[in-house]
N, C-alpha and C. Protein backbone atom coordinates (compact mmCIF):
# COMPACT_ATOMS: atom_id res chain seq x y z
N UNK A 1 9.08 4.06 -93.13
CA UNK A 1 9.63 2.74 -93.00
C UNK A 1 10.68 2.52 -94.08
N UNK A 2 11.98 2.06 -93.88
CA UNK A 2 12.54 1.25 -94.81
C UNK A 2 13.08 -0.22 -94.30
N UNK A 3 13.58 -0.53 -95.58
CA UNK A 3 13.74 -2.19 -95.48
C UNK A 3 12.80 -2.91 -95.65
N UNK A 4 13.19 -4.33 -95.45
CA UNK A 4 11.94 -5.29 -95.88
C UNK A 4 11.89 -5.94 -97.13
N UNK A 5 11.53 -6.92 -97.60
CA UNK A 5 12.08 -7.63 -98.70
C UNK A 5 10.89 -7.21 -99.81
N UNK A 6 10.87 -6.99 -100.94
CA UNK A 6 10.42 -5.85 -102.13
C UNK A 6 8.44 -6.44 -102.18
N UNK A 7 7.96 -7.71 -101.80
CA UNK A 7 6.71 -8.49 -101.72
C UNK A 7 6.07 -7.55 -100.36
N UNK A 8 6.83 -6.77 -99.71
CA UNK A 8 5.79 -6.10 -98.30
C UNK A 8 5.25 -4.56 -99.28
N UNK A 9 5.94 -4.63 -100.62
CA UNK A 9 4.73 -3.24 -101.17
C UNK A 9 4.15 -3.56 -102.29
N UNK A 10 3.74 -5.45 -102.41
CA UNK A 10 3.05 -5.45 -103.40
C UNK A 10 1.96 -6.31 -103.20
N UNK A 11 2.54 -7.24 -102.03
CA UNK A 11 1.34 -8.58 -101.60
C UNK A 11 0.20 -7.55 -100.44
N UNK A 12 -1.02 -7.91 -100.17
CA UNK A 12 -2.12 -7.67 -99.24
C UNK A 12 -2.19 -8.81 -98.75
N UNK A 13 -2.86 -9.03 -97.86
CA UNK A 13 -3.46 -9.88 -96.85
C UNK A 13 -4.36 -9.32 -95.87
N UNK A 14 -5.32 -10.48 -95.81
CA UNK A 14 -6.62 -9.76 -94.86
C UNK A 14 -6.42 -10.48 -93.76
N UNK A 15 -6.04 -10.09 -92.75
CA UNK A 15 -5.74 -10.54 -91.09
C UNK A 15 -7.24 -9.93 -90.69
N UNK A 16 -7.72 -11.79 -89.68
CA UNK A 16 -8.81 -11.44 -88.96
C UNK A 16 -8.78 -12.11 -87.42
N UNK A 17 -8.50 -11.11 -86.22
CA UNK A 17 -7.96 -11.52 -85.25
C UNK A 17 -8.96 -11.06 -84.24
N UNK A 18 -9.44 -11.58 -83.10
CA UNK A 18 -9.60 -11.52 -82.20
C UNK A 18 -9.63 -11.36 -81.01
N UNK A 19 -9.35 -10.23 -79.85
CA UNK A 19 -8.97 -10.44 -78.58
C UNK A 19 -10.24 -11.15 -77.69
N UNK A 20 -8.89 -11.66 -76.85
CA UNK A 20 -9.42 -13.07 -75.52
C UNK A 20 -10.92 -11.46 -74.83
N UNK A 21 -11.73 -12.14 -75.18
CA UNK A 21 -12.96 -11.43 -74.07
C UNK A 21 -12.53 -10.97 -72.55
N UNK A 22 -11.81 -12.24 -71.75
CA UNK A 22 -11.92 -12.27 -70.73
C UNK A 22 -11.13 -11.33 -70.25
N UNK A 23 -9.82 -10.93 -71.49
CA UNK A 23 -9.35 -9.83 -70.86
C UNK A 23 -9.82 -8.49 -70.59
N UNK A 24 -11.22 -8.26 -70.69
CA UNK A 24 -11.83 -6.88 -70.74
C UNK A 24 -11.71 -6.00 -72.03
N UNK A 25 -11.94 -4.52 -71.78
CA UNK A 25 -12.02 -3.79 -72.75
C UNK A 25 -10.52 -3.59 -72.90
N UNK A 26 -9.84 -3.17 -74.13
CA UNK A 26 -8.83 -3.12 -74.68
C UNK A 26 -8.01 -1.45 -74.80
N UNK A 27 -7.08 -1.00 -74.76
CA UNK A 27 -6.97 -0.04 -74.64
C UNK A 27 -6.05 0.26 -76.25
N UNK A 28 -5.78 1.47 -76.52
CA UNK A 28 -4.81 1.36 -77.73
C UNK A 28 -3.73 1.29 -77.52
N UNK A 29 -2.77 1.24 -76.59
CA UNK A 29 -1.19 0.86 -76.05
C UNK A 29 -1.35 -0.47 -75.88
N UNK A 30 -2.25 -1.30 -75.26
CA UNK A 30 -2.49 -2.67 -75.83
C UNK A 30 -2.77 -2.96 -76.88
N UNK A 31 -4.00 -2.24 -77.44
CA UNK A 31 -3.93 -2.81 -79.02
C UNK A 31 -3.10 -3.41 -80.08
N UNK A 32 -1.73 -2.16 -80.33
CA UNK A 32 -0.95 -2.07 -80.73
C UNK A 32 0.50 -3.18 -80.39
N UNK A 33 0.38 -3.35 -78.88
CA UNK A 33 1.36 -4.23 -78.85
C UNK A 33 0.61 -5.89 -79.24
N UNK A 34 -0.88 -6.04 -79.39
CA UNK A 34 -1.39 -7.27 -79.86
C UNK A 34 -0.85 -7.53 -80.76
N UNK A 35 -1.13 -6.39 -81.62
CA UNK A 35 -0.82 -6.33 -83.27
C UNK A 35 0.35 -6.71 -83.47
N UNK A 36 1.33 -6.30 -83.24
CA UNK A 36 2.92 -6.10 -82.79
C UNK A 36 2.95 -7.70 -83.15
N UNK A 37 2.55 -8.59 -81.88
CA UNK A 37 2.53 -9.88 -81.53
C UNK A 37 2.22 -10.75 -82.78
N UNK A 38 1.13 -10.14 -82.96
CA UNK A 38 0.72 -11.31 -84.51
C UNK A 38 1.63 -10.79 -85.42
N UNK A 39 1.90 -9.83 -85.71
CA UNK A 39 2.86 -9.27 -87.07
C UNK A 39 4.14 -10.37 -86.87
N UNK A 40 4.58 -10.59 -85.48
CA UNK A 40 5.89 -10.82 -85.53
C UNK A 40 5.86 -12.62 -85.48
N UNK A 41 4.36 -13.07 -84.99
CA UNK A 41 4.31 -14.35 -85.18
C UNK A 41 4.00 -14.85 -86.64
N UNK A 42 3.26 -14.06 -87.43
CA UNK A 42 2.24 -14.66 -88.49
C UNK A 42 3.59 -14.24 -89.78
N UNK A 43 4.28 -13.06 -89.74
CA UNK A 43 5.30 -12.40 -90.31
C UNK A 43 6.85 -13.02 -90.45
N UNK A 44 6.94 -12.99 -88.91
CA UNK A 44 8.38 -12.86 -88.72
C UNK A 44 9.03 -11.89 -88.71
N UNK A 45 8.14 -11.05 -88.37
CA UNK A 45 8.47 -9.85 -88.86
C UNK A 45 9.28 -9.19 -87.42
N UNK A 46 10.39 -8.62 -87.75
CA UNK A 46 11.90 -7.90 -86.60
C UNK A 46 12.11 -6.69 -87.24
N UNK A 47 11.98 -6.01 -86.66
CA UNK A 47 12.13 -4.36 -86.82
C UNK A 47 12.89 -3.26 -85.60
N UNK A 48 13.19 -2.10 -86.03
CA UNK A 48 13.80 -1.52 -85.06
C UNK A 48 13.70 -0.41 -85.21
N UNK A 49 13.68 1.10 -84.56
CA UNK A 49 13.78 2.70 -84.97
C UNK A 49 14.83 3.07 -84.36
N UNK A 50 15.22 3.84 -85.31
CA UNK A 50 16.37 5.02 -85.70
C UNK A 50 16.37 6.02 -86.13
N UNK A 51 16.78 7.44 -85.40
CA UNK A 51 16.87 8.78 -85.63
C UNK A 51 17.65 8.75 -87.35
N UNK A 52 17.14 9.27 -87.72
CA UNK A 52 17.99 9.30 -89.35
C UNK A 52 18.01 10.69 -90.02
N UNK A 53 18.76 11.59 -90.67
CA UNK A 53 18.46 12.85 -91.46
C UNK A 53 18.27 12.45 -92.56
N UNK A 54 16.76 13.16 -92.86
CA UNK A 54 16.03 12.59 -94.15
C UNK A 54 15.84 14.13 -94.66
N UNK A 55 16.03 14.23 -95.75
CA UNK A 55 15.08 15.31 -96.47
C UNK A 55 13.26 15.31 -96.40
N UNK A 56 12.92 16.17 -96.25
CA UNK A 56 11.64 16.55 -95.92
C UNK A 56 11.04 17.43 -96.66
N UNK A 57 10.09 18.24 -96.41
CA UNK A 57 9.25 19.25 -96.48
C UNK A 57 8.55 19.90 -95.21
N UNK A 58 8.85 20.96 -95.22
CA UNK A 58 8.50 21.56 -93.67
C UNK A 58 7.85 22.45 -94.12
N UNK A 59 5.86 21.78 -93.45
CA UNK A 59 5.15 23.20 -93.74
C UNK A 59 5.12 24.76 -92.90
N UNK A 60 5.26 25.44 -93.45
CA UNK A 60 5.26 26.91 -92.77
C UNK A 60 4.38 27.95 -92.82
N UNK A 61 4.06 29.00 -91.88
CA UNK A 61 3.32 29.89 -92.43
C UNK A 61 4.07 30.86 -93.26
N UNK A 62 2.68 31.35 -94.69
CA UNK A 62 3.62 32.07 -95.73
C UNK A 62 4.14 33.34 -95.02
N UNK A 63 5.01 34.43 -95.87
CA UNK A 63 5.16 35.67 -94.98
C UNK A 63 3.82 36.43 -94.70
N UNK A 64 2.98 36.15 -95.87
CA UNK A 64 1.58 37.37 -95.81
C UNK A 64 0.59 36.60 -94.72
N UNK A 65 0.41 35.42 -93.97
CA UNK A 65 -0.10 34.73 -92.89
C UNK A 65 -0.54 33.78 -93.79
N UNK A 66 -1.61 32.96 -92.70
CA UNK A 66 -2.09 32.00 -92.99
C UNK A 66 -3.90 32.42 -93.35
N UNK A 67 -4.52 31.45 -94.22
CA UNK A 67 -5.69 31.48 -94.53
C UNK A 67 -6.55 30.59 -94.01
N UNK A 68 -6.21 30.16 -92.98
CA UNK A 68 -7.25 28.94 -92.50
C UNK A 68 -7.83 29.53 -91.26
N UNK A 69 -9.62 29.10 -91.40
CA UNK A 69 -10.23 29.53 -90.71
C UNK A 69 -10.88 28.98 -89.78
N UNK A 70 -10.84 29.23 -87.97
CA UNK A 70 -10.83 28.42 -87.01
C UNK A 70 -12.06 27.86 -87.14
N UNK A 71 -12.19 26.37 -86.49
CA UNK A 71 -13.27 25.89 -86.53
C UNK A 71 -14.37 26.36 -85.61
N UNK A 72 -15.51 26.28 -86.20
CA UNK A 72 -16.52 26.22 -85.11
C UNK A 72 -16.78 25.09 -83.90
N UNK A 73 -16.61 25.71 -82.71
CA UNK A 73 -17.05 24.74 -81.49
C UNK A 73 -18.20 23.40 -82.03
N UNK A 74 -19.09 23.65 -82.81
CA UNK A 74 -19.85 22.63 -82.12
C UNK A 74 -20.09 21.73 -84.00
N UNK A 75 -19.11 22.05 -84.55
CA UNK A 75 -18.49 20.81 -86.37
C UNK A 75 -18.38 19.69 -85.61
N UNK A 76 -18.63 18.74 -86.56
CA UNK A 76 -18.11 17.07 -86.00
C UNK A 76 -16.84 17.31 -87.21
N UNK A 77 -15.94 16.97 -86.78
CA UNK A 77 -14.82 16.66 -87.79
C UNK A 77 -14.76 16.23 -89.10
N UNK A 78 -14.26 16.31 -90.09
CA UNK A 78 -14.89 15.89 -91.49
C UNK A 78 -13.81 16.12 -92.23
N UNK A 79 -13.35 14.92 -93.19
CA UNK A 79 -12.14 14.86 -94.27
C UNK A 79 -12.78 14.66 -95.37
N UNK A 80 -13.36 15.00 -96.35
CA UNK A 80 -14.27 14.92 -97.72
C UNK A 80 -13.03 15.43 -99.01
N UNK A 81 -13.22 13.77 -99.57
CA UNK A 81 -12.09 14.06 -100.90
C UNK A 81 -13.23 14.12 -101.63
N UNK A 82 -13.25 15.44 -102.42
CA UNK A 82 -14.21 15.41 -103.73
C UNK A 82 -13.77 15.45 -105.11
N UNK A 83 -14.04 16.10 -106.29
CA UNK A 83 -13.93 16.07 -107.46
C UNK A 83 -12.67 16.69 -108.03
N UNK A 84 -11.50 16.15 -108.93
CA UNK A 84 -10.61 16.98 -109.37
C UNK A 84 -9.51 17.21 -108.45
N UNK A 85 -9.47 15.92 -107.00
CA UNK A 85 -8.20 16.16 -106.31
C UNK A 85 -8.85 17.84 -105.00
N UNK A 86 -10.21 17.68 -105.12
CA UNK A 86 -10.42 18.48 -103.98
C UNK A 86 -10.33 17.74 -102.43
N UNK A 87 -10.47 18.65 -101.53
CA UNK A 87 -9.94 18.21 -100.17
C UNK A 87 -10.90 19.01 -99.19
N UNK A 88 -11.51 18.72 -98.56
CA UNK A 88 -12.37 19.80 -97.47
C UNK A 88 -11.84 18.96 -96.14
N UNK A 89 -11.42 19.64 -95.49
CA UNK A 89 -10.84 19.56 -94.03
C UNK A 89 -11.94 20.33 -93.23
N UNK A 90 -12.72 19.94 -92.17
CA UNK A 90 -13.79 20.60 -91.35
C UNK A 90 -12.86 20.43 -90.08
N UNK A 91 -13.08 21.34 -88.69
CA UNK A 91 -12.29 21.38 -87.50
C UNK A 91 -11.26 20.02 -87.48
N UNK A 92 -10.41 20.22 -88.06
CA UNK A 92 -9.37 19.27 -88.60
C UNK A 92 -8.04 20.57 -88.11
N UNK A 93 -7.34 19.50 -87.37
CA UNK A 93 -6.05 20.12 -86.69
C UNK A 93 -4.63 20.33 -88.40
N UNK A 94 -3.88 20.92 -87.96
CA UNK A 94 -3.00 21.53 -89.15
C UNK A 94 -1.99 19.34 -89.59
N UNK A 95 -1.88 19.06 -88.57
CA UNK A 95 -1.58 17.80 -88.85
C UNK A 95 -2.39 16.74 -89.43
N UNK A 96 -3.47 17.25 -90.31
CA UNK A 96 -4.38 16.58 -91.01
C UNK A 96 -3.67 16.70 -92.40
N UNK A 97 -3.84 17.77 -92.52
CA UNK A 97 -2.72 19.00 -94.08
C UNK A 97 -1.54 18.42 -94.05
N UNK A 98 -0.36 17.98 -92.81
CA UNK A 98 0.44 17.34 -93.04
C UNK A 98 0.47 16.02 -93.51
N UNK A 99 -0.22 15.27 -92.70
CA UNK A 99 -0.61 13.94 -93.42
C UNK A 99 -0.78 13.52 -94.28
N UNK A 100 -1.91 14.31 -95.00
CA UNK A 100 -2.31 13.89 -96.22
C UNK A 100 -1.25 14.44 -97.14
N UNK A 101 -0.84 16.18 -97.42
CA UNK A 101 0.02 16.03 -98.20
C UNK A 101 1.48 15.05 -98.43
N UNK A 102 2.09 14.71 -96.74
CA UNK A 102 2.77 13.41 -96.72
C UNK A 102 2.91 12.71 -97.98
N UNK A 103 1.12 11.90 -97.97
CA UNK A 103 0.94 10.67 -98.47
C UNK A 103 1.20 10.68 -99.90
N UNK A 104 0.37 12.10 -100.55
CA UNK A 104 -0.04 12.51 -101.91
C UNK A 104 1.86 12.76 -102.54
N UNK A 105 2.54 13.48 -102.05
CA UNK A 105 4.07 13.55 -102.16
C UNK A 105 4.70 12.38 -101.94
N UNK A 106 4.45 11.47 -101.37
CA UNK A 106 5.15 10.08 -100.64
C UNK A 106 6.62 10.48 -100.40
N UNK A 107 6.79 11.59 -99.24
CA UNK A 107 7.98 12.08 -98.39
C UNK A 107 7.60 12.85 -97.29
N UNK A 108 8.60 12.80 -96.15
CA UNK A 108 7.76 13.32 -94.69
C UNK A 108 7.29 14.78 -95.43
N UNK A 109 6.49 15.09 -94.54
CA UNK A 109 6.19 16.18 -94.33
C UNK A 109 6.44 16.48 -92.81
N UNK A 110 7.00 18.18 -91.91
CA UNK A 110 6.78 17.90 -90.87
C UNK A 110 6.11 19.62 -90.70
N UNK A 111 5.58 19.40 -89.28
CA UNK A 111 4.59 20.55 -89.17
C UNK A 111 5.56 21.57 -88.55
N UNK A 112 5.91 23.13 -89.06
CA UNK A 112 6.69 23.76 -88.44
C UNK A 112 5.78 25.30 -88.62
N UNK A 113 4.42 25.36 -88.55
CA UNK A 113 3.60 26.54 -88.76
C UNK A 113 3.21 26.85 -87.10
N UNK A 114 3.54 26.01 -86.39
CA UNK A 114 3.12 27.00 -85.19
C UNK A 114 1.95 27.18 -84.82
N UNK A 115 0.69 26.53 -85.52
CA UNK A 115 -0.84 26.94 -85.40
C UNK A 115 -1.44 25.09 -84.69
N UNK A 116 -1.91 25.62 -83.55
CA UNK A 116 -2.71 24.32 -82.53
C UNK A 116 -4.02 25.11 -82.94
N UNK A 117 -4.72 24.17 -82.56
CA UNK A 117 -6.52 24.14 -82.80
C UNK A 117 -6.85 23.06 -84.15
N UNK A 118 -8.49 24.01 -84.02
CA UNK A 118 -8.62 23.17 -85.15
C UNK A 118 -9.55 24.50 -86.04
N UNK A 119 -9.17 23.85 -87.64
CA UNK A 119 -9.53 24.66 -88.41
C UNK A 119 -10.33 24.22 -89.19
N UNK A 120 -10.79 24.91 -90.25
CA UNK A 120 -11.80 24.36 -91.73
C UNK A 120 -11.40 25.16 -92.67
N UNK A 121 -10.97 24.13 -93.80
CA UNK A 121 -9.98 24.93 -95.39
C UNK A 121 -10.34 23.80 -96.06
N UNK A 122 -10.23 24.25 -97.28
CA UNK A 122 -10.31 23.68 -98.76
C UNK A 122 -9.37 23.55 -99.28
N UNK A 123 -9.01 22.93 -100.10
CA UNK A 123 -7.79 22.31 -100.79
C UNK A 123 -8.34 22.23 -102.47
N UNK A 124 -8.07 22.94 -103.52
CA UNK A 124 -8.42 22.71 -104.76
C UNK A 124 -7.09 22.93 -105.28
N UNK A 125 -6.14 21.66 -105.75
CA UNK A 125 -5.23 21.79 -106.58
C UNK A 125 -5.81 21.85 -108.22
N UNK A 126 -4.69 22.57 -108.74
CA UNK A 126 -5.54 22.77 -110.50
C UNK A 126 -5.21 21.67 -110.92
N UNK A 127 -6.51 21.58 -111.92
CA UNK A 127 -6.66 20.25 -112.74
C UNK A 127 -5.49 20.25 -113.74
N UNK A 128 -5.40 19.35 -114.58
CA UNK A 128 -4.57 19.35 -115.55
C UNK A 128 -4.96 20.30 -116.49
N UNK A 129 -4.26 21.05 -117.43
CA UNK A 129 -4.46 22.08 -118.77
C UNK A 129 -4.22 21.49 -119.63
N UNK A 130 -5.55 21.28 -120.22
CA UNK A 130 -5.21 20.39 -122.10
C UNK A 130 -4.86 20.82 -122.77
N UNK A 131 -4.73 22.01 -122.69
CA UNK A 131 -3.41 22.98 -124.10
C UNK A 131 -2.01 22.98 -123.75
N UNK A 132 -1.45 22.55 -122.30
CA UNK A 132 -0.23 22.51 -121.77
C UNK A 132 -0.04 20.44 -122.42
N UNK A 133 -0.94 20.19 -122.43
CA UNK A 133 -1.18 18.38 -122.90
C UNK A 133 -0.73 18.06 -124.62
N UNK A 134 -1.27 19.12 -124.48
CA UNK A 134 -0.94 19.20 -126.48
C UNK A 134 0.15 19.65 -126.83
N UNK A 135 0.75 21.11 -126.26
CA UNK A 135 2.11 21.92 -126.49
C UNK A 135 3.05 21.03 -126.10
N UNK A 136 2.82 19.98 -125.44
CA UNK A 136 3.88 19.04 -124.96
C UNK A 136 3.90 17.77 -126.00
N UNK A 137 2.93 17.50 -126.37
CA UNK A 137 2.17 16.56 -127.09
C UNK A 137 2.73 14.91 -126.25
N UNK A 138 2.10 14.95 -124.99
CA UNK A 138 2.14 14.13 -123.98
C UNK A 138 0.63 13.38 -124.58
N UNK A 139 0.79 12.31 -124.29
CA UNK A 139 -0.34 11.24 -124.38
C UNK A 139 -1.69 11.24 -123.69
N UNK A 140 -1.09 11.62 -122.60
CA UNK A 140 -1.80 11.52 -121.13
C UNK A 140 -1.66 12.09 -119.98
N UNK A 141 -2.70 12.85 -119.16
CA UNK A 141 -2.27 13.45 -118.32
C UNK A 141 -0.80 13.13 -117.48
N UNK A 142 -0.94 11.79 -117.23
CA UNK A 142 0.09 11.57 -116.51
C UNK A 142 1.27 11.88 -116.81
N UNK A 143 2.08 11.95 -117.85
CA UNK A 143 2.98 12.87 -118.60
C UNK A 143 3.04 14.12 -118.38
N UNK A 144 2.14 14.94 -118.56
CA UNK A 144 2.13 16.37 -118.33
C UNK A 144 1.71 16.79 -116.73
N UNK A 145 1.48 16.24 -116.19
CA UNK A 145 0.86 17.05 -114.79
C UNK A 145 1.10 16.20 -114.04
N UNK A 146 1.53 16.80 -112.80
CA UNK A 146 2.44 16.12 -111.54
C UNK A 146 1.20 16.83 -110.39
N UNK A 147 0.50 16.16 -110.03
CA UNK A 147 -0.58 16.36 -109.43
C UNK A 147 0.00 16.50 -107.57
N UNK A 148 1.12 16.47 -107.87
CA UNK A 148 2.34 16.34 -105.99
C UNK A 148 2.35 18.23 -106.10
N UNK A 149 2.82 18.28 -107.69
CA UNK A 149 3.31 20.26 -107.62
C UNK A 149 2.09 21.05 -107.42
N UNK A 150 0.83 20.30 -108.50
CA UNK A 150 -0.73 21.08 -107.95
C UNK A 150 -1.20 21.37 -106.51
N UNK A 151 -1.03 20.52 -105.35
CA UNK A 151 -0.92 20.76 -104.20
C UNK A 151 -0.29 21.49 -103.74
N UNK A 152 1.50 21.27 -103.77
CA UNK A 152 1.99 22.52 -103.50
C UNK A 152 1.87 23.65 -103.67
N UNK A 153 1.38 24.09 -105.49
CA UNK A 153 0.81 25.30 -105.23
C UNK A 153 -0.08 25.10 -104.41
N UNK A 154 -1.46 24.84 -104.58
CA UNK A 154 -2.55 25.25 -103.82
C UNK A 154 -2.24 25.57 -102.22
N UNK A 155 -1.81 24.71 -101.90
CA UNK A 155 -1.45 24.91 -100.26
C UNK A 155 -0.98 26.16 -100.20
N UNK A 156 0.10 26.60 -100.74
CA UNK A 156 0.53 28.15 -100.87
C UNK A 156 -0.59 29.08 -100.98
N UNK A 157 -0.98 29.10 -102.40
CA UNK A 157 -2.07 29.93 -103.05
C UNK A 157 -3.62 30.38 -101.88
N UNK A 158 -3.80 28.67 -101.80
CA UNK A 158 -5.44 29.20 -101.10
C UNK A 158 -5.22 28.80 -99.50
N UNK A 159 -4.16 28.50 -98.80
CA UNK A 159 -4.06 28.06 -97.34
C UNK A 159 -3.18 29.41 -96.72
N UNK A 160 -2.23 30.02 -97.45
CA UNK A 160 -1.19 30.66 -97.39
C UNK A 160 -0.25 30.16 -95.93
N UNK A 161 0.05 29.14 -96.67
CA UNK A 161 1.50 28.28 -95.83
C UNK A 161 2.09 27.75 -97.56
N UNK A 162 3.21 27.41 -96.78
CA UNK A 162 4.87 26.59 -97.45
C UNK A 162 5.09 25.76 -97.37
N UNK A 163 5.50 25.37 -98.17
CA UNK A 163 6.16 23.33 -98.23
C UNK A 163 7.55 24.16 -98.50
N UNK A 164 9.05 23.99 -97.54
CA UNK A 164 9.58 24.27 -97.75
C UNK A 164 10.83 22.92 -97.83
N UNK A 165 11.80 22.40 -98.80
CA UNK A 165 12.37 21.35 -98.88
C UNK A 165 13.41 21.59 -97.21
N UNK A 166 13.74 20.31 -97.06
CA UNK A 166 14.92 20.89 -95.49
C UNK A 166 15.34 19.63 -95.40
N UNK A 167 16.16 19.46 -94.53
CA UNK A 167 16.28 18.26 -93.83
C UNK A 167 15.87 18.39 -92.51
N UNK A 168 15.54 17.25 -91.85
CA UNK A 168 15.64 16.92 -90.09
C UNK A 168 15.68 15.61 -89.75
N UNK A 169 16.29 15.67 -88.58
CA UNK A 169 15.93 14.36 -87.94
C UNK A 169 14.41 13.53 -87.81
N UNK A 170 14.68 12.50 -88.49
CA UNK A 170 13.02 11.92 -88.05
C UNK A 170 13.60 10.65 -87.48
N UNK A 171 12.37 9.85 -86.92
CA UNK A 171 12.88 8.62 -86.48
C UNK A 171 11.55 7.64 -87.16
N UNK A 172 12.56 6.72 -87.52
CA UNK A 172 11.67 5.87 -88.93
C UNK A 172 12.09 4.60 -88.32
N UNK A 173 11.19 3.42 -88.58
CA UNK A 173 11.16 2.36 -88.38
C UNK A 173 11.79 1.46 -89.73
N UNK A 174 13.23 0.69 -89.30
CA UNK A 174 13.79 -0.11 -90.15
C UNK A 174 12.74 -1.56 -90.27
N UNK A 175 12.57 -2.69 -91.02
CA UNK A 175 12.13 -3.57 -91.05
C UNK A 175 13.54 -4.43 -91.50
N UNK A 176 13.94 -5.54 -90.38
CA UNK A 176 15.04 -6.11 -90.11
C UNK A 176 15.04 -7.47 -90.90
N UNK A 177 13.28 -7.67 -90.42
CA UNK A 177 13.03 -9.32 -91.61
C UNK A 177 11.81 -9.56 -91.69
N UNK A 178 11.27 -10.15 -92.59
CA UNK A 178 9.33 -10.47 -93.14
C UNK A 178 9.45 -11.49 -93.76
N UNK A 179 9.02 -12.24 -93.25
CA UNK A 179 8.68 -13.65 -94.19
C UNK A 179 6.68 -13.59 -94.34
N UNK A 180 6.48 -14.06 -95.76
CA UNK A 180 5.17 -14.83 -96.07
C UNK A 180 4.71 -15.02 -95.23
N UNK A 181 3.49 -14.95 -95.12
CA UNK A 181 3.01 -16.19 -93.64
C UNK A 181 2.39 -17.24 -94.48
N UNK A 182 2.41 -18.29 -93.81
CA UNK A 182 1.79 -19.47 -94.36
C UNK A 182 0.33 -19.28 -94.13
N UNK A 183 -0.33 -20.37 -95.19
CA UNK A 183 -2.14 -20.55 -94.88
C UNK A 183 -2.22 -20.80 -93.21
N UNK A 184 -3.69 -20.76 -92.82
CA UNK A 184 -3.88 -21.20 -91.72
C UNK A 184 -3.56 -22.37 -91.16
C-alpha cells in the first residue's frame, strides 16, 4: 500500500460489525466487499491499484537445491514462532516463507522457486553475538544486529533458497483519501 495521510500507521481502532442474518451464510468475495463498504463509509476511505516497478526480493532455489522437506499427508498445518526469532512451518506451502519473510524485511518478497505443495522447515536465524556488541561498542542489540540479514542468511544456509534483490512489476493498492471516523 502507499499513500494515505501519516495517522493510518499509527492510530488502531477496533471495528465491530455485523452481517444482516437474513442474508444467509456469507461467502469471502462478499465478505470483503462488506468490509470494503464500511472502510469507505466509517473512513472515507478512496483507493485505487496500479501496476508499479518496485524493487523486491525474489526467492529462488539455491544452485546446490532446496532443503525443504515435503509434508506429510495427514499434518494439520502449523506456523510456530518460537525462541530467538525461530520459525517452524509444518505442511505450509513455499508462500508462507514468502510472507512472512515479506513482513520481517517490510519489502515485497515474490515467489520465483518453482516448488507447489506443501512442506515442513525450520527457520533459525542467528542470535545476536555479544563480542560483535562490544567490538562495536554498540549499546544494544539493536545497533549491532539487523535481525532482516539473520533471516536472509538462514533462509540460504538451512532452506537452501535465495533472496535475490530485482525489480518487477507488482500491483499495489494507492490510498487516495482516509479521514478519522467519528464516535458512534
Amino acid at each position: 500500500m502507499q499513500g494515505g495521510p501519516g495517522w493510518l500507521d499509527i492510530d488502531r481502532f477496533d471495528i465491530a460489525a455485523k452481517a444482516d442474518d437474513a442474508a444467509g451464510p456469507v461467502n469471502g468475495a462478499q465478505f470483503r466487499a462488506m468490509i470494503q463498504t464500511l472502510l469507505e463509509d466509517r473512513f472515507k476511505l478512496a483507493l485505487h491499484r496500479e501496476t508499479k516497478e518496485l524493487s523486491v526480493y525474489a526467492l529462488v532455489v539455491a544452485k546446490n537445491g532446496h532443503k525443504l522437506q515435503k509434508a506429510k499427508d495427514d499434518e494439520q498445518p502449523l506456523f510456530a514462532p518460537g525462541k530467538m526469532g525461530q520459525m517452524t512451518f509444518r505442511k505450509m506451502p513455499v508462500v508462507a516463507l514468502v510472507n512472512t519473510v515479506s513482513n520481517i524485511l517490510q519489502t515485497p518478497v515474490i515467489d520465483r522457486t518453482g516448488l507447489t505443495g506443501f512442506f515442513d522447515y525450520t527457520l533459525e536465524p542467528a542470535p545476536p553475538d555479544p563480542n560483535q556488541m562490544r567490538a562495536t561498542g554498540a549499546a544494544s542489540p539493536v545497533t549491532a544486529y539487523n535481525f532482516g540479514d539473520a533471516v536472509i542468511a538462514a533462509v540460504q544456509e538451512q532452506l537452501g533458497l535465495r533472496l535475490e534483490k530485482q525489480k518487477a512489476p507488482l500491483e499495489i493498492t494507492i490510498i487516495d483519501h482516509a479521514d478519522q471516523p467519528t464516535e458512534n
